[in-house]
C-alpha atoms as a PDB file:
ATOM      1  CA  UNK A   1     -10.127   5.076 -20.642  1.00  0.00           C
ATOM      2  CA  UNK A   2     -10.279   6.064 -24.002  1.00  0.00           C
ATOM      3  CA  UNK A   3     -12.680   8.396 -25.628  1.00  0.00           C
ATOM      4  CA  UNK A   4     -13.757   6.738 -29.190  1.00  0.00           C
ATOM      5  CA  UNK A   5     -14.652   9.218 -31.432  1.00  0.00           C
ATOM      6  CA  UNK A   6     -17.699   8.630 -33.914  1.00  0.00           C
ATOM      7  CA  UNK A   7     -18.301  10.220 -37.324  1.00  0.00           C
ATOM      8  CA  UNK A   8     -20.925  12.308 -37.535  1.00  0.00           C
ATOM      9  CA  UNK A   9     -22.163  14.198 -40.925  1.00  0.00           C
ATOM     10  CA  UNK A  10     -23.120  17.264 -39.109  1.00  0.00           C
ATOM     11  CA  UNK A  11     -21.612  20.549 -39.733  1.00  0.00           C
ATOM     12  CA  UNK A  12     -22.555  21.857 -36.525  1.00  0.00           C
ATOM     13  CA  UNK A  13     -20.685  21.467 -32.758  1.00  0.00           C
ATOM     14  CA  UNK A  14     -23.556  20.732 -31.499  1.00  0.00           C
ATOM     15  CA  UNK A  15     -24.519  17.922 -33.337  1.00  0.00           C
ATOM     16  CA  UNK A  16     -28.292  17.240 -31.816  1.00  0.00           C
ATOM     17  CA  UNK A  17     -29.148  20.451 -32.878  1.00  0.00           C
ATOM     18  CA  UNK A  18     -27.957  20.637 -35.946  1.00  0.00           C
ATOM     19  CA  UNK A  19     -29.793  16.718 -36.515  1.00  0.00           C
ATOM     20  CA  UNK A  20     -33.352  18.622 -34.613  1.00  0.00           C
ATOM     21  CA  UNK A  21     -33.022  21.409 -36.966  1.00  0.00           C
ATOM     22  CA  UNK A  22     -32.714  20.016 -40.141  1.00  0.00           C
ATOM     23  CA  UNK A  23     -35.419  17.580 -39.231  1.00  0.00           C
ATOM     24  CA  UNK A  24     -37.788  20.882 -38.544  1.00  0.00           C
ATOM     25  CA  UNK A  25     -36.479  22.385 -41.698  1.00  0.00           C
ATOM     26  CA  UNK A  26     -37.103  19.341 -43.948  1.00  0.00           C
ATOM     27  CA  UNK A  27     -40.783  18.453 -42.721  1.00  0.00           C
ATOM     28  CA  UNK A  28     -42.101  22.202 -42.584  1.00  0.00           C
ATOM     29  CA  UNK A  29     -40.775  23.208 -46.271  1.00  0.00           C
ATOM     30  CA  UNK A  30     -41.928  20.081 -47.688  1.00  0.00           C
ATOM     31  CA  UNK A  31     -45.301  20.376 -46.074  1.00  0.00           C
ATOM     32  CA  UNK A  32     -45.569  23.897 -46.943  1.00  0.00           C
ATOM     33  CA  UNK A  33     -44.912  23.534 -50.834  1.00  0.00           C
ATOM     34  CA  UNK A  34     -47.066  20.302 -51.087  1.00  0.00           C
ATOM     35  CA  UNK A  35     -49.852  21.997 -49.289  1.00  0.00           C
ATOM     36  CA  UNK A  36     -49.947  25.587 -50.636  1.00  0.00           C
ATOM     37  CA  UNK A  37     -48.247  24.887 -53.800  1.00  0.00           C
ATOM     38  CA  UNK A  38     -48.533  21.318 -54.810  1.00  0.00           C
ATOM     39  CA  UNK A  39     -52.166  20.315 -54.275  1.00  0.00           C
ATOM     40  CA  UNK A  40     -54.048  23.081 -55.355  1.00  0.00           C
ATOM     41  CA  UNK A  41     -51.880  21.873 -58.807  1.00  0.00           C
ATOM     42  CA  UNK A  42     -53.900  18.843 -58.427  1.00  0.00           C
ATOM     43  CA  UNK A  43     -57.527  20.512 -57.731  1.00  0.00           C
ATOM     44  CA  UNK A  44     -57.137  19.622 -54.066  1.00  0.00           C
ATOM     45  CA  UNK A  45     -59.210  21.783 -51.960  1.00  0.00           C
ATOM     46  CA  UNK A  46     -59.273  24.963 -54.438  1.00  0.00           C
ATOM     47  CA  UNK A  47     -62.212  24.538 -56.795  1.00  0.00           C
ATOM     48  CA  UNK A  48     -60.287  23.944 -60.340  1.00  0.00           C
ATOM     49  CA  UNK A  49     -56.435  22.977 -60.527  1.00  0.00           C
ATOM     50  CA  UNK A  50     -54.396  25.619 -61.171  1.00  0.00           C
ATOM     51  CA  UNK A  51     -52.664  26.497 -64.621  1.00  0.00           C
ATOM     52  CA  UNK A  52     -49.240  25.496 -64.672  1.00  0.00           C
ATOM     53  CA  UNK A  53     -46.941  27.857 -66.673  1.00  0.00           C
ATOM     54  CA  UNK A  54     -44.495  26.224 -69.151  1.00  0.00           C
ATOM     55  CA  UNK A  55     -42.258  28.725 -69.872  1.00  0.00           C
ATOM     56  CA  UNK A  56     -39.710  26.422 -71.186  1.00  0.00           C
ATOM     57  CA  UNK A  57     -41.790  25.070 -73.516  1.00  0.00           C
ATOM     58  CA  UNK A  58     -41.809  21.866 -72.847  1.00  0.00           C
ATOM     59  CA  UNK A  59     -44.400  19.465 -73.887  1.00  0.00           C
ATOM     60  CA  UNK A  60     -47.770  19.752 -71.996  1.00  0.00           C
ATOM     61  CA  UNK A  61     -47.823  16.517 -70.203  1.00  0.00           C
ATOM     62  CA  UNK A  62     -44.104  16.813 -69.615  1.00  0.00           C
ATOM     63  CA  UNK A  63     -44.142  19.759 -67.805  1.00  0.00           C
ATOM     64  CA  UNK A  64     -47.507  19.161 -66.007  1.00  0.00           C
ATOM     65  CA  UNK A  65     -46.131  15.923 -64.411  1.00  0.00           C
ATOM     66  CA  UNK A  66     -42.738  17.267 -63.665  1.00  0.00           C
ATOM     67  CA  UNK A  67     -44.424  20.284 -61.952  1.00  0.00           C
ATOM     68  CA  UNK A  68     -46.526  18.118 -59.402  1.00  0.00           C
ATOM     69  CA  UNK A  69     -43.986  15.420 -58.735  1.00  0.00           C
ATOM     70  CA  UNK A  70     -41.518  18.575 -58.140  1.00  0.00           C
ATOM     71  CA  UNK A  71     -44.262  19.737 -55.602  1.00  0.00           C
ATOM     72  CA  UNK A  72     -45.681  17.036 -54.267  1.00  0.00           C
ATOM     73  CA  UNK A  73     -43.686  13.348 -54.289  1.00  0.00           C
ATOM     74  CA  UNK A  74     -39.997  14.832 -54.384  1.00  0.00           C
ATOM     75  CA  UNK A  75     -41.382  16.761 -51.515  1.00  0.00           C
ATOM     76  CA  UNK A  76     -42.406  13.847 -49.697  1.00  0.00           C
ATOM     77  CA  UNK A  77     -38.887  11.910 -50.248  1.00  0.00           C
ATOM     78  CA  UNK A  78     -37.113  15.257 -48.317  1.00  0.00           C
ATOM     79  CA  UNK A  79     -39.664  15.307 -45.652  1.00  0.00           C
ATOM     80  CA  UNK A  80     -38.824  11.149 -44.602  1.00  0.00           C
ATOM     81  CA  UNK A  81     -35.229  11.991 -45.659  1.00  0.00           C
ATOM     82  CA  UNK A  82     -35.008   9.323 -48.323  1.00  0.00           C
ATOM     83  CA  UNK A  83     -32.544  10.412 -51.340  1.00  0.00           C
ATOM     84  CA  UNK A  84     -33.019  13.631 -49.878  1.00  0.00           C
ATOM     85  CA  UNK A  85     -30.385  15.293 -51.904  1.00  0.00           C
ATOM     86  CA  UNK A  86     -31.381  14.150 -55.084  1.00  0.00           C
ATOM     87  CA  UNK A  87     -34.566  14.595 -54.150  1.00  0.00           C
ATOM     88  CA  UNK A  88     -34.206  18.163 -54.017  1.00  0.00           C
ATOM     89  CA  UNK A  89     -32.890  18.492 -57.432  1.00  0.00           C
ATOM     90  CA  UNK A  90     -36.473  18.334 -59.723  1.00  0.00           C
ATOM     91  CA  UNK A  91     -38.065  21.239 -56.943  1.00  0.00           C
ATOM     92  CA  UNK A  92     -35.031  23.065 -57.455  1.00  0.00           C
ATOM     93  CA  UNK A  93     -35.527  23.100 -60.502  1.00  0.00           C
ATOM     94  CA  UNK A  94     -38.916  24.345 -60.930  1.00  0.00           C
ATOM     95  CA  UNK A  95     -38.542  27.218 -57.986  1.00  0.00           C
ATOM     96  CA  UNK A  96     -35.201  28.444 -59.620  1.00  0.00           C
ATOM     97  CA  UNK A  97     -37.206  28.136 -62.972  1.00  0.00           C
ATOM     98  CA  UNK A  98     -39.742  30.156 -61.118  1.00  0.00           C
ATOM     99  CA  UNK A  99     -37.837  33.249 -60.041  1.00  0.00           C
ATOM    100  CA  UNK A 100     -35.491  33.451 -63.041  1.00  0.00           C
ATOM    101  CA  UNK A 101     -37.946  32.695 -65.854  1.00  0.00           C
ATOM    102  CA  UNK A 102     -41.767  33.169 -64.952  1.00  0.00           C
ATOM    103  CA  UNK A 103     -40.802  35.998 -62.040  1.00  0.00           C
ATOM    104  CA  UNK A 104     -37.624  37.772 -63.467  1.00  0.00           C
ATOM    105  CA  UNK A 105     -39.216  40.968 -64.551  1.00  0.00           C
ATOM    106  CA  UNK A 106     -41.622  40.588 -61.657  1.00  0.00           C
ATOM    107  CA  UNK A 107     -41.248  42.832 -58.244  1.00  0.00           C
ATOM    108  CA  UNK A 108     -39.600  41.454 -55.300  1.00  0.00           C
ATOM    109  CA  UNK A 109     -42.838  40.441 -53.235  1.00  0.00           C
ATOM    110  CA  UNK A 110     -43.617  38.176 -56.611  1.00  0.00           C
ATOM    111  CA  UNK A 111     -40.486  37.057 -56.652  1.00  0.00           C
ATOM    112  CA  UNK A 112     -39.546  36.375 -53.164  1.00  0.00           C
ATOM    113  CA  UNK A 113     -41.753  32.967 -52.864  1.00  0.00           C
ATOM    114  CA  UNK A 114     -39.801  30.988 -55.544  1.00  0.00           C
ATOM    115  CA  UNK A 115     -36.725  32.907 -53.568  1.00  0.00           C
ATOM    116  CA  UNK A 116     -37.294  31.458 -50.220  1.00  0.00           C
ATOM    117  CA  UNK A 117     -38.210  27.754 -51.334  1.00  0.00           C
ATOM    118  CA  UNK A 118     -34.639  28.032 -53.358  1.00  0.00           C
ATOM    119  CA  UNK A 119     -32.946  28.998 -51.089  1.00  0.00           C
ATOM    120  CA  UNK A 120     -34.366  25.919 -48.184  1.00  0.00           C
ATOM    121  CA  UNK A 121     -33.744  23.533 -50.921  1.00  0.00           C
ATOM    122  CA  UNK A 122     -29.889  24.946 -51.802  1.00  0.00           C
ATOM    123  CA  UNK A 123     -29.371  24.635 -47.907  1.00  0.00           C
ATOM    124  CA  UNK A 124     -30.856  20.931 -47.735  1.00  0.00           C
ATOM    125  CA  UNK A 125     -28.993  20.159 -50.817  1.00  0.00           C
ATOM    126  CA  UNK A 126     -25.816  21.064 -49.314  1.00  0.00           C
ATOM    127  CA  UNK A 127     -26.149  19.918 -46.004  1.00  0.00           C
ATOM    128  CA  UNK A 128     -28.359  16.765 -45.933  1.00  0.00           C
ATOM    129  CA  UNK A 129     -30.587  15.635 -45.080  1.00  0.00           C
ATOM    130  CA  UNK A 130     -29.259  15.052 -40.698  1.00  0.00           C
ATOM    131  CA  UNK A 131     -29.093  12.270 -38.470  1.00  0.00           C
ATOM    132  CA  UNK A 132     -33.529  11.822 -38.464  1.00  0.00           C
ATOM    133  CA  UNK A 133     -33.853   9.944 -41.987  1.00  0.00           C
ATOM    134  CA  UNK A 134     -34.310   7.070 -43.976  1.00  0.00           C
ATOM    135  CA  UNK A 135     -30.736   8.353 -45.687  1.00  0.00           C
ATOM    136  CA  UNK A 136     -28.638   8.278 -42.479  1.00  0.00           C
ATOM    137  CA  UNK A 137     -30.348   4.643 -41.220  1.00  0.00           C
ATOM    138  CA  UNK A 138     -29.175   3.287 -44.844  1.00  0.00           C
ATOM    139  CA  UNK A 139     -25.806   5.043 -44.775  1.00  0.00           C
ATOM    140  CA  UNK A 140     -24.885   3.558 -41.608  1.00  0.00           C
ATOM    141  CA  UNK A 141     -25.681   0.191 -42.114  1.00  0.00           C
ATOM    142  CA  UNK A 142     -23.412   0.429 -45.329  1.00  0.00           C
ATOM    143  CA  UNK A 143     -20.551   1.740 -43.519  1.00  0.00           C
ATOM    144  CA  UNK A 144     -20.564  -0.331 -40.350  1.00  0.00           C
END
């Protein structure tokens, strides 16, 4: 008999794993930023919203609006895995805004948390978002 081969997207030989762990990766990141970083931008469950810098200075509202969407709803998309790689792009943006503009002259333990979420978001960027999400249901039924 012959052995049909499928296409797979993941990087990894063992592709389950490699589907698992970018699931785990995708859900605990976004959760994390939304919850410790996101909502208290909001006023949710800290008793006033915190002060979002605007180091670029853009205009108030602007900035305000791009900061929570960037923590909160682009979040979201990466957790289900829809437009996960774009979706990555506006949190990128403020956490790499974050350690080289507001944290660049800071120490390394300041630094380090706009570092880390970077970093996660480079690595989902680049590899997508796996096999568990909204992206990979749509892309297959394009393909096939």
């Amino acid at each position: 008999m012959k052995k049909i081969l499928t296409k797979t997207l993941s990087p990894h030989t063992l592709p389950a794993v490699f589907d698992w762990g970018m699931l785990l990766l995708r859900v605990a990141v976004s959760l994390e930023i939304a919850i410790v970083h996101g909502f208290k931008k909001i006023g949710v469950g800290v008793s006033q919203a915190e002060n979002i810098p605007n180091p670029l200075h853009l205009p108030d509202a602007f900035n305000n609006v791009f900061a929570i969407a960037a923590n909160i709803v682009f979040p979201f998309f990466v957790l289900i895995g829809l437009f996960t790689r774009l979706a990555t792009l506006p949190t990128l943006a403020v956490t790499l805004t974050g350690y080289f503009v507001v944290h660049w002259n800071d120490s390394l333990l300041e630094k380090d948390t706009p570092f880390i979420y970077s970093l996660i978001f480079l690595v989902i960027l680049m590899l997508g978002p796996g096999k568990y999400s909204i992206d990979n249901a749509l892309y297959k039924k394009h393909i096939v």
